[in-house]
N, C-alpha and C. Protein backbone atom coordinates (compact mmCIF):
# COMPACT_ATOMS: atom_id res chain seq x y z
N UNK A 1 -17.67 8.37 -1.89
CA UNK A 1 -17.24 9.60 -2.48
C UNK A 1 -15.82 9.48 -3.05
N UNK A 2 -15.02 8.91 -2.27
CA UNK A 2 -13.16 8.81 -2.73
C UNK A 2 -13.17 7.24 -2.60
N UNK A 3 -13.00 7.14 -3.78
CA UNK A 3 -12.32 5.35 -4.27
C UNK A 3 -11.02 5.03 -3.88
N UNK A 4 -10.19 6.10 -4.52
CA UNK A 4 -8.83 6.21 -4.30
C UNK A 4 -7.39 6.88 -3.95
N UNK A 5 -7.25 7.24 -3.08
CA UNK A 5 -6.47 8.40 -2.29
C UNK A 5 -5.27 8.13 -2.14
N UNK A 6 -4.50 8.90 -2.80
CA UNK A 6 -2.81 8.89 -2.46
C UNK A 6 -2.09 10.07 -2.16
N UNK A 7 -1.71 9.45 -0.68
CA UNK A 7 -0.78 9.97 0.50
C UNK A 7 0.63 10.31 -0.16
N UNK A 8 0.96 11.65 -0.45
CA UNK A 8 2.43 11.33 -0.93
C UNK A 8 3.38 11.68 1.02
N UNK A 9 4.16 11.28 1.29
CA UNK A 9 4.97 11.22 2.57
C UNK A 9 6.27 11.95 2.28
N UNK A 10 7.10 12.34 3.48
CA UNK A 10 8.18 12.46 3.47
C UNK A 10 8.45 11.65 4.48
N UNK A 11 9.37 10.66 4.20
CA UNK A 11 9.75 9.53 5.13
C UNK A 11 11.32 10.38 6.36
N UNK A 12 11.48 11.82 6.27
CA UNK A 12 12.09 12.04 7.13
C UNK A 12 11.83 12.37 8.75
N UNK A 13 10.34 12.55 8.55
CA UNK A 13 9.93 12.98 9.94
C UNK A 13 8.51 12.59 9.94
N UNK A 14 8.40 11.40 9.64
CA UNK A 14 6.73 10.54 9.41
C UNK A 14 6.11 11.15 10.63
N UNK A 15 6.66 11.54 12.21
CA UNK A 15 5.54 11.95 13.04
C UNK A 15 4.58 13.35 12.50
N UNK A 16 5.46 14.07 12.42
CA UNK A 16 5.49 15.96 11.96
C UNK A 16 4.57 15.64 10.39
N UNK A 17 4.94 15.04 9.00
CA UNK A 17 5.04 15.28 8.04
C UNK A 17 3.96 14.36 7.17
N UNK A 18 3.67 13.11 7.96
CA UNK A 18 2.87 12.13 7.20
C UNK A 18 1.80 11.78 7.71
N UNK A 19 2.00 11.44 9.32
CA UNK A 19 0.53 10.66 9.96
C UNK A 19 -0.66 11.88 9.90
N UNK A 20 -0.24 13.61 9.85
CA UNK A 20 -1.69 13.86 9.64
C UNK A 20 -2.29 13.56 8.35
N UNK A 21 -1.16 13.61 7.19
CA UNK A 21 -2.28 13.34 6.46
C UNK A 21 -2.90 11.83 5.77
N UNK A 22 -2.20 10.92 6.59
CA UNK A 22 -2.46 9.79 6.85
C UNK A 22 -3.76 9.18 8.36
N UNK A 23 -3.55 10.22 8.39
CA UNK A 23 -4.90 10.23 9.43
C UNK A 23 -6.51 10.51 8.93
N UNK A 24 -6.12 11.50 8.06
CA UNK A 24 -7.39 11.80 7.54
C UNK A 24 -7.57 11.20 6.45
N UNK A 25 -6.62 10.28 5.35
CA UNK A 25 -6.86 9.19 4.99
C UNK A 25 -7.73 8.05 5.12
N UNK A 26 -7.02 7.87 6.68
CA UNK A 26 -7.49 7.05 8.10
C UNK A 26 -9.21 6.68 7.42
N UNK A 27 -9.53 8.30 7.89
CA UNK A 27 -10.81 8.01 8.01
C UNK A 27 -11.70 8.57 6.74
N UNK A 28 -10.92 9.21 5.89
CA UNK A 28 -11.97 8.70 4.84
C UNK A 28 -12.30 7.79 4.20
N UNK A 29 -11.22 6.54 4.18
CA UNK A 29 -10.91 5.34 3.64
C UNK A 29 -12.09 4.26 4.26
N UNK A 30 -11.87 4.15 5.74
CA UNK A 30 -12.72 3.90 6.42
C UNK A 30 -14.37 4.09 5.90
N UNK A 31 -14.83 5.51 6.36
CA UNK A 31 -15.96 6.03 5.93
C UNK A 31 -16.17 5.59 4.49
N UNK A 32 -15.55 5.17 3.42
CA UNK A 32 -16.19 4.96 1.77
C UNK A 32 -15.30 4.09 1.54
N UNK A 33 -14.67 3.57 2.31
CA UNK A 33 -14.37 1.79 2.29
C UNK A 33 -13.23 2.54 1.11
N UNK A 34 -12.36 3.23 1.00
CA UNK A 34 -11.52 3.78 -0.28
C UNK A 34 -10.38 2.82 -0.15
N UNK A 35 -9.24 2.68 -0.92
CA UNK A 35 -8.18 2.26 -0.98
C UNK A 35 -6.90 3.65 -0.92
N UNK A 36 -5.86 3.15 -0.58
CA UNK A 36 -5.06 4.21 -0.29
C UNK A 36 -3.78 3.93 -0.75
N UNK A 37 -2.98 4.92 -1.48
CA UNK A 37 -1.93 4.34 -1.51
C UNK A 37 -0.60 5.10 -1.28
N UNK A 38 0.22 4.94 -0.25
CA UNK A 38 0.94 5.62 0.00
C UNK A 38 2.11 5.88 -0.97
N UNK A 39 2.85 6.89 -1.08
CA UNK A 39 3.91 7.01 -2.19
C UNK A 39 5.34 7.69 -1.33
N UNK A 40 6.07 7.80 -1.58
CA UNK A 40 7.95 8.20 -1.41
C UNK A 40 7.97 8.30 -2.88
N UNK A 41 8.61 9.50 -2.94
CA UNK A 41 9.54 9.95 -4.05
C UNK A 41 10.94 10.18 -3.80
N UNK A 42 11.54 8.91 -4.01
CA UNK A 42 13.55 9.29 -3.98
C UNK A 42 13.76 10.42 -4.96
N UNK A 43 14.88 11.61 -4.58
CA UNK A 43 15.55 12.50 -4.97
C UNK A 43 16.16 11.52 -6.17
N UNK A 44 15.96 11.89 -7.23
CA UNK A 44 17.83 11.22 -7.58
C UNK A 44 18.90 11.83 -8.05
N UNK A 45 19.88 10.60 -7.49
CA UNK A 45 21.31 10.79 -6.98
C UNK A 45 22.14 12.09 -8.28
N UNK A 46 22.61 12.92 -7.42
CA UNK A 46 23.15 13.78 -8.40
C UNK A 46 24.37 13.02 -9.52
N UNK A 47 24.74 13.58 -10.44
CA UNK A 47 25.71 13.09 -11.55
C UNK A 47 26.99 13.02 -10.92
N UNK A 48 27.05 14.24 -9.81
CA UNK A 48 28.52 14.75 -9.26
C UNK A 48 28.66 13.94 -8.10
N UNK A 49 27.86 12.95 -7.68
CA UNK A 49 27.83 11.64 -6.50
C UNK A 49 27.88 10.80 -6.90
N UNK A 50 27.54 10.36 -8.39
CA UNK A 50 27.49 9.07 -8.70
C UNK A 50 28.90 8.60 -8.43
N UNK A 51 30.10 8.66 -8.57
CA UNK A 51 30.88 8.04 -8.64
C UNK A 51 31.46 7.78 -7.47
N UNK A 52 31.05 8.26 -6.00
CA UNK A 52 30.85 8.70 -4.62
C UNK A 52 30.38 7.35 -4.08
N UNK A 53 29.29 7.01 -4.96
CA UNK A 53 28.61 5.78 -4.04
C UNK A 53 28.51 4.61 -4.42
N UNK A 54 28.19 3.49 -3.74
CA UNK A 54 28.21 2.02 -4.45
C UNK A 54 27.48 2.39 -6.10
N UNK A 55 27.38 0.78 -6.70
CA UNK A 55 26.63 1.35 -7.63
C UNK A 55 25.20 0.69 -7.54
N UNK A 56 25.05 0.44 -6.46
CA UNK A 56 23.62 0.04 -6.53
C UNK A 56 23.07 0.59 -4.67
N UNK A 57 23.41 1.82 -5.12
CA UNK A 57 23.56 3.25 -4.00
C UNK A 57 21.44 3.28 -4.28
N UNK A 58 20.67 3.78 -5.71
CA UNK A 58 19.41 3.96 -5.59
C UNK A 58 18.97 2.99 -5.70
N UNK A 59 19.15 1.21 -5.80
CA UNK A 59 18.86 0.34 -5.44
C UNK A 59 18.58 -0.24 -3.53
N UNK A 60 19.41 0.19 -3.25
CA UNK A 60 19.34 0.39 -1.73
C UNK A 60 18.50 1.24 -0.96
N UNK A 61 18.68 2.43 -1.46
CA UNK A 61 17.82 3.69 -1.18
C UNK A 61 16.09 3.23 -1.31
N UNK A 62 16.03 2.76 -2.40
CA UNK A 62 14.25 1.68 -2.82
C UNK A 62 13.91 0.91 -2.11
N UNK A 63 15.02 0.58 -1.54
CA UNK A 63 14.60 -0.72 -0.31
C UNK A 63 14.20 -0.35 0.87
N UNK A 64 15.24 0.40 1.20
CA UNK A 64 14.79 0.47 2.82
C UNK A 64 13.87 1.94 2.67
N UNK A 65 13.61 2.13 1.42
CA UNK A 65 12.17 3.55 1.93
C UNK A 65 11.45 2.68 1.72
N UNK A 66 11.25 1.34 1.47
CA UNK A 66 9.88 0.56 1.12
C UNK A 66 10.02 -0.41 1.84
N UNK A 67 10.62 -0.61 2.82
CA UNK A 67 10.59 -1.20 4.25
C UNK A 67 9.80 0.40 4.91
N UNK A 68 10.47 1.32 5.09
CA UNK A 68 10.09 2.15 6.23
C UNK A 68 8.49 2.91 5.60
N UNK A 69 8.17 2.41 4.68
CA UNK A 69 6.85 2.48 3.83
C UNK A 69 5.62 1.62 4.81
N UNK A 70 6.34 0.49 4.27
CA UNK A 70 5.56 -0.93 4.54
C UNK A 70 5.56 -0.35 6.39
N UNK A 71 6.72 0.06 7.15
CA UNK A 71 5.73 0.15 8.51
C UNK A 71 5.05 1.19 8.86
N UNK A 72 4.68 2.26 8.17
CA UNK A 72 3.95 3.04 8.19
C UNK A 72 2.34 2.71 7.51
N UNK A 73 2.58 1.80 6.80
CA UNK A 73 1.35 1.14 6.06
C UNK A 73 0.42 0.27 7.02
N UNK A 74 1.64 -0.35 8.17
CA UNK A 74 0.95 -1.43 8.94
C UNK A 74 0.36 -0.77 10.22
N UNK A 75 1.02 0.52 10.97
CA UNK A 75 0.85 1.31 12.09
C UNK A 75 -0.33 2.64 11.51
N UNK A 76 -1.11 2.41 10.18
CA UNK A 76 -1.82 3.95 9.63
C UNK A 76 -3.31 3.28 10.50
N UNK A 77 -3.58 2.37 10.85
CA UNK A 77 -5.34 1.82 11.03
C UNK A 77 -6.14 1.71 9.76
N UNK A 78 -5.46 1.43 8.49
CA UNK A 78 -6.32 0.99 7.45
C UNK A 78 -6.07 -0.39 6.86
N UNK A 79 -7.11 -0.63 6.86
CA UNK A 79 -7.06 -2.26 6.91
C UNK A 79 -6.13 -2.44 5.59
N UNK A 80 -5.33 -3.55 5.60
CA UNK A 80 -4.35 -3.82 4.84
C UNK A 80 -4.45 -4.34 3.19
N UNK A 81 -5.98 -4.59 3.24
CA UNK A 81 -5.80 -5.09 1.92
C UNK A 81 -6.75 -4.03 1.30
N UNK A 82 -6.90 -2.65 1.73
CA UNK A 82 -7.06 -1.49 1.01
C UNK A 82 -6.09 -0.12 1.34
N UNK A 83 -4.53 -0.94 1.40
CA UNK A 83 -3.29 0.04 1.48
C UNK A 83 -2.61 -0.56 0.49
N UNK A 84 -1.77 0.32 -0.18
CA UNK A 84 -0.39 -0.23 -0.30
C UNK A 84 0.63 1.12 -0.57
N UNK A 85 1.52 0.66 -0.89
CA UNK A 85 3.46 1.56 -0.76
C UNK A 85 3.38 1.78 -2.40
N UNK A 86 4.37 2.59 -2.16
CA UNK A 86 5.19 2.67 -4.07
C UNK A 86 6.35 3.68 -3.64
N UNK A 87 7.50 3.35 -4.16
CA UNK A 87 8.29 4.48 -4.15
C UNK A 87 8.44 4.62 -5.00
N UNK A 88 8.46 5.86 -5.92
CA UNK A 88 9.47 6.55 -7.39
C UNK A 88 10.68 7.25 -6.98
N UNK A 89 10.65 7.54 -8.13
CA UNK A 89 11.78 8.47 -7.95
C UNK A 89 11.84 9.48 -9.54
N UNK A 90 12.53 10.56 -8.69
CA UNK A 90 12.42 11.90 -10.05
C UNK A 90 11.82 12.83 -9.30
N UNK A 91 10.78 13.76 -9.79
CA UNK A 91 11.10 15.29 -9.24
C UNK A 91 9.62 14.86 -8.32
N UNK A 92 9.61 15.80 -7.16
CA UNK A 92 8.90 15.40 -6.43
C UNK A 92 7.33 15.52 -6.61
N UNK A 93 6.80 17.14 -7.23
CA UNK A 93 5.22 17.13 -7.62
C UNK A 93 5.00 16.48 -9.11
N UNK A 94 6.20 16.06 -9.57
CA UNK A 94 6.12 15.43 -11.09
C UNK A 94 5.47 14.03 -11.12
N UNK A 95 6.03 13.56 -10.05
CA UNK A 95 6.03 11.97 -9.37
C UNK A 95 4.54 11.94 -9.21
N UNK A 96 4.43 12.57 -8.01
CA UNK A 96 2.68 12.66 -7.49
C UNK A 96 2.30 12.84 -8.72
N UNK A 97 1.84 13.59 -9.49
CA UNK A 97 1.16 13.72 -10.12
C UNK A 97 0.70 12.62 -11.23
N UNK A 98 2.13 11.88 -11.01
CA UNK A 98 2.12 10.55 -12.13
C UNK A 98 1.28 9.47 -11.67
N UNK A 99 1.37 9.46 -10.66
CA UNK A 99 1.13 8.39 -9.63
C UNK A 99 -0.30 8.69 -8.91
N UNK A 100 -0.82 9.97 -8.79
CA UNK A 100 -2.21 10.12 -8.84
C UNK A 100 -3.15 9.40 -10.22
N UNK A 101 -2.02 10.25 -11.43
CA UNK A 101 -2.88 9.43 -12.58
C UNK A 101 -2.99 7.94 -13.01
N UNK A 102 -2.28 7.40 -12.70
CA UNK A 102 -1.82 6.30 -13.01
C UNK A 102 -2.49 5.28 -12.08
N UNK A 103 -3.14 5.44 -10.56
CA UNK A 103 -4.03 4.90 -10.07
C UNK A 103 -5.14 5.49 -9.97
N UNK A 104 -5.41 6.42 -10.89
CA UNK A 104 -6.92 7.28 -11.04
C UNK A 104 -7.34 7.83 -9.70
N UNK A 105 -6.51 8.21 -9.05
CA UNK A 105 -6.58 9.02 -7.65
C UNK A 105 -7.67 10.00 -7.93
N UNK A 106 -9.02 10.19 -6.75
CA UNK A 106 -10.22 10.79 -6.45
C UNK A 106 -9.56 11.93 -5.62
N UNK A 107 -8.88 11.70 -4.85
CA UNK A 107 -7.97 12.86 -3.66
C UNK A 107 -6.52 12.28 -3.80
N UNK A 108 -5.85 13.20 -3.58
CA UNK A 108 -4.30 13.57 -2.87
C UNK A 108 -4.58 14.16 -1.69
N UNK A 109 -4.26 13.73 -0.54
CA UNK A 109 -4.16 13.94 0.82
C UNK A 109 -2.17 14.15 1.20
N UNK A 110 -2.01 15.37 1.14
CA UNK A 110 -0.81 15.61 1.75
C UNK A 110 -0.70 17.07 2.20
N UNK A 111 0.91 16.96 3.82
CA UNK A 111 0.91 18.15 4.16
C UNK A 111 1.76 18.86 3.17
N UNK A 112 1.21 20.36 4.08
CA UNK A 112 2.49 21.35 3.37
C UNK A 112 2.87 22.00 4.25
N UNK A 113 3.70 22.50 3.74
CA UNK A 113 5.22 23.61 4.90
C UNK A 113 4.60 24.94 4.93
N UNK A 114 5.05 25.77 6.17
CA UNK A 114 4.88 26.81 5.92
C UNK A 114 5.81 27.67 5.23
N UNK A 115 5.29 28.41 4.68
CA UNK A 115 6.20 28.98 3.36
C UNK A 115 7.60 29.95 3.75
N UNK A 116 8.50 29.46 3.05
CA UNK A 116 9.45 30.14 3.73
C UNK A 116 10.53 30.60 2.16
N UNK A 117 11.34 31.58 2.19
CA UNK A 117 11.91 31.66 1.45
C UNK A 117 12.10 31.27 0.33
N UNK A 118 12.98 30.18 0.59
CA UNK A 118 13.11 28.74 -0.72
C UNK A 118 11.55 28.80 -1.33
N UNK A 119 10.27 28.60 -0.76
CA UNK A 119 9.34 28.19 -1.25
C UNK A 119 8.60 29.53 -2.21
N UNK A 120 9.10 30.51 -2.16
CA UNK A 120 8.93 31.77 -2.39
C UNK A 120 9.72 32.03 -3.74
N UNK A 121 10.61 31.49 -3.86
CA UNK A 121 12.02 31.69 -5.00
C UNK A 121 11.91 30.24 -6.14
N UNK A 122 11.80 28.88 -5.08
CA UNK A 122 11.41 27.77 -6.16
C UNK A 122 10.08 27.41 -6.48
N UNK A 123 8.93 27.85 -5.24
CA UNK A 123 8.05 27.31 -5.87
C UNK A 123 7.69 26.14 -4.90
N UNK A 124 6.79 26.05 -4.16
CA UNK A 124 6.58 24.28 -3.36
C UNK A 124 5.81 23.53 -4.25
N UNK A 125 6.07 22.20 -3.72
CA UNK A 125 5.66 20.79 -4.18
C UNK A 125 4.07 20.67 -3.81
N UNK A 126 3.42 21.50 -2.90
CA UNK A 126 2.37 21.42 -2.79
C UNK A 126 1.68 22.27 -3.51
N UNK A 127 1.92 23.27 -3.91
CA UNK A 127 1.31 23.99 -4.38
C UNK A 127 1.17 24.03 -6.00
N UNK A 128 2.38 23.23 -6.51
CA UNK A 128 2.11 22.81 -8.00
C UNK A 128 1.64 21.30 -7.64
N UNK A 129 1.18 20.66 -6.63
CA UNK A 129 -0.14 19.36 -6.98
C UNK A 129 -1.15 19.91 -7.34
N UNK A 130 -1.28 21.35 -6.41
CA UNK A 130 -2.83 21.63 -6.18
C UNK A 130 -2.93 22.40 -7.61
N UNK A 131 -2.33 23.15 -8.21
CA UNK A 131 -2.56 23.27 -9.38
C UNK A 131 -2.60 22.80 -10.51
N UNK A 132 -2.09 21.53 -10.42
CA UNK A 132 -1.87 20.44 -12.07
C UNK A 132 -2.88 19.38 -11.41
N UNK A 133 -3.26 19.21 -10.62
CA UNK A 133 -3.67 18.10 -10.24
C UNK A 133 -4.90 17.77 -10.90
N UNK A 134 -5.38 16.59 -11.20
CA UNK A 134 -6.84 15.84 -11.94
C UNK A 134 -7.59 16.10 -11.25
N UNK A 135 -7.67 15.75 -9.66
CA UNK A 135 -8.80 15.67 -8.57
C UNK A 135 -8.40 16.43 -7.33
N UNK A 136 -9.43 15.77 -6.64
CA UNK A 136 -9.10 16.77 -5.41
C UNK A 136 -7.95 16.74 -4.68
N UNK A 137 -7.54 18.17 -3.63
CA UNK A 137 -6.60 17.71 -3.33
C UNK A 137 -6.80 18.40 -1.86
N UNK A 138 -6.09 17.92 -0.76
CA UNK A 138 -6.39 17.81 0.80
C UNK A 138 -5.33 18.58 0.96
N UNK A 139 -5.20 19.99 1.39
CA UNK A 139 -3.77 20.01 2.46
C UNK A 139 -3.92 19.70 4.06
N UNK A 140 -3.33 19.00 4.39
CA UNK A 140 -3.76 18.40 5.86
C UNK A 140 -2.59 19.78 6.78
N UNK A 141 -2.55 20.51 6.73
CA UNK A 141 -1.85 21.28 7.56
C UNK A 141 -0.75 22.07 7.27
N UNK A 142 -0.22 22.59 8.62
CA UNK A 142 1.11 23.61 8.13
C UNK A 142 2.47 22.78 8.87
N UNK A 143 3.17 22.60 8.44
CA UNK A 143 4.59 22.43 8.96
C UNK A 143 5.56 23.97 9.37
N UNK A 144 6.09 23.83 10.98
CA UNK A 144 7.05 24.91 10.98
C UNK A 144 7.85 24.60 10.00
């Protein structure tokens, strides 16, 4: 049924924010033998920081989210040579959405927050996947 499923993560609280919907990944991947591919989207660095930080400040930032990628890739239970990582960077449902198309993603499997203010005034990242999105899309849960 799903060929190809991408997990977008927030690598700040992978227990709370990623493994459920890396769980149910888990097992649809499993069940239709799918490939998966997990994604990180770096913020990027404001104009008014650039001069704040090394200059190879989002060079660094790429690295170690794609180290802390890669061990979330190895600890998900899907066999390894139908996972892999990507980090981008740029706006966060802009990204997904690129990156769904761009590996012809069947599902997007990710959580969402419960709605709070901010999400009320800007708008969440989940809720413009589920509306621009090509294919299906999973919300694996609520975040306090």
């Amino acid at each position: 049924m799903f060929k190809s499923i991408l997990v977008p993560i927030d690598l700040a609280d992978t227990d709370h924010l990623a493994k459920p919907a890396i769980s149910v990944a888990a097992t649809l991947a499993n069940t239709w033998k799918s490939t998966v591919r997990l994604l990180y989207v770096l913020p990027m660095t404001p104009a008014t920081l650039a001069e704040y930080v090394p200059t190879d400040f989002d060079a660094q930032q790429r690295q170690t989210s794609e180290e802390a990628l890669a061990i979330v890739a190895r600890e998900s239970g899907i066999e390894p040579s139908r996972i892999s990582i990507v980090v981008r960077q740029g706006g966060i449902y802009h990204e997904i959405l690129e990156e769904a198309a761009a590996i012809r993603a069947d599902l997007i499997a990710m959580m969402s927050h419960r709605p709070a203010m901010r999400t009320y005034l800007l708008g969440s990242n989940a809720s413009h996947v589920v509306r621009y999105a090509k294919c299906s899309v999973f919300g694996c849960g609520t975040e306090v």
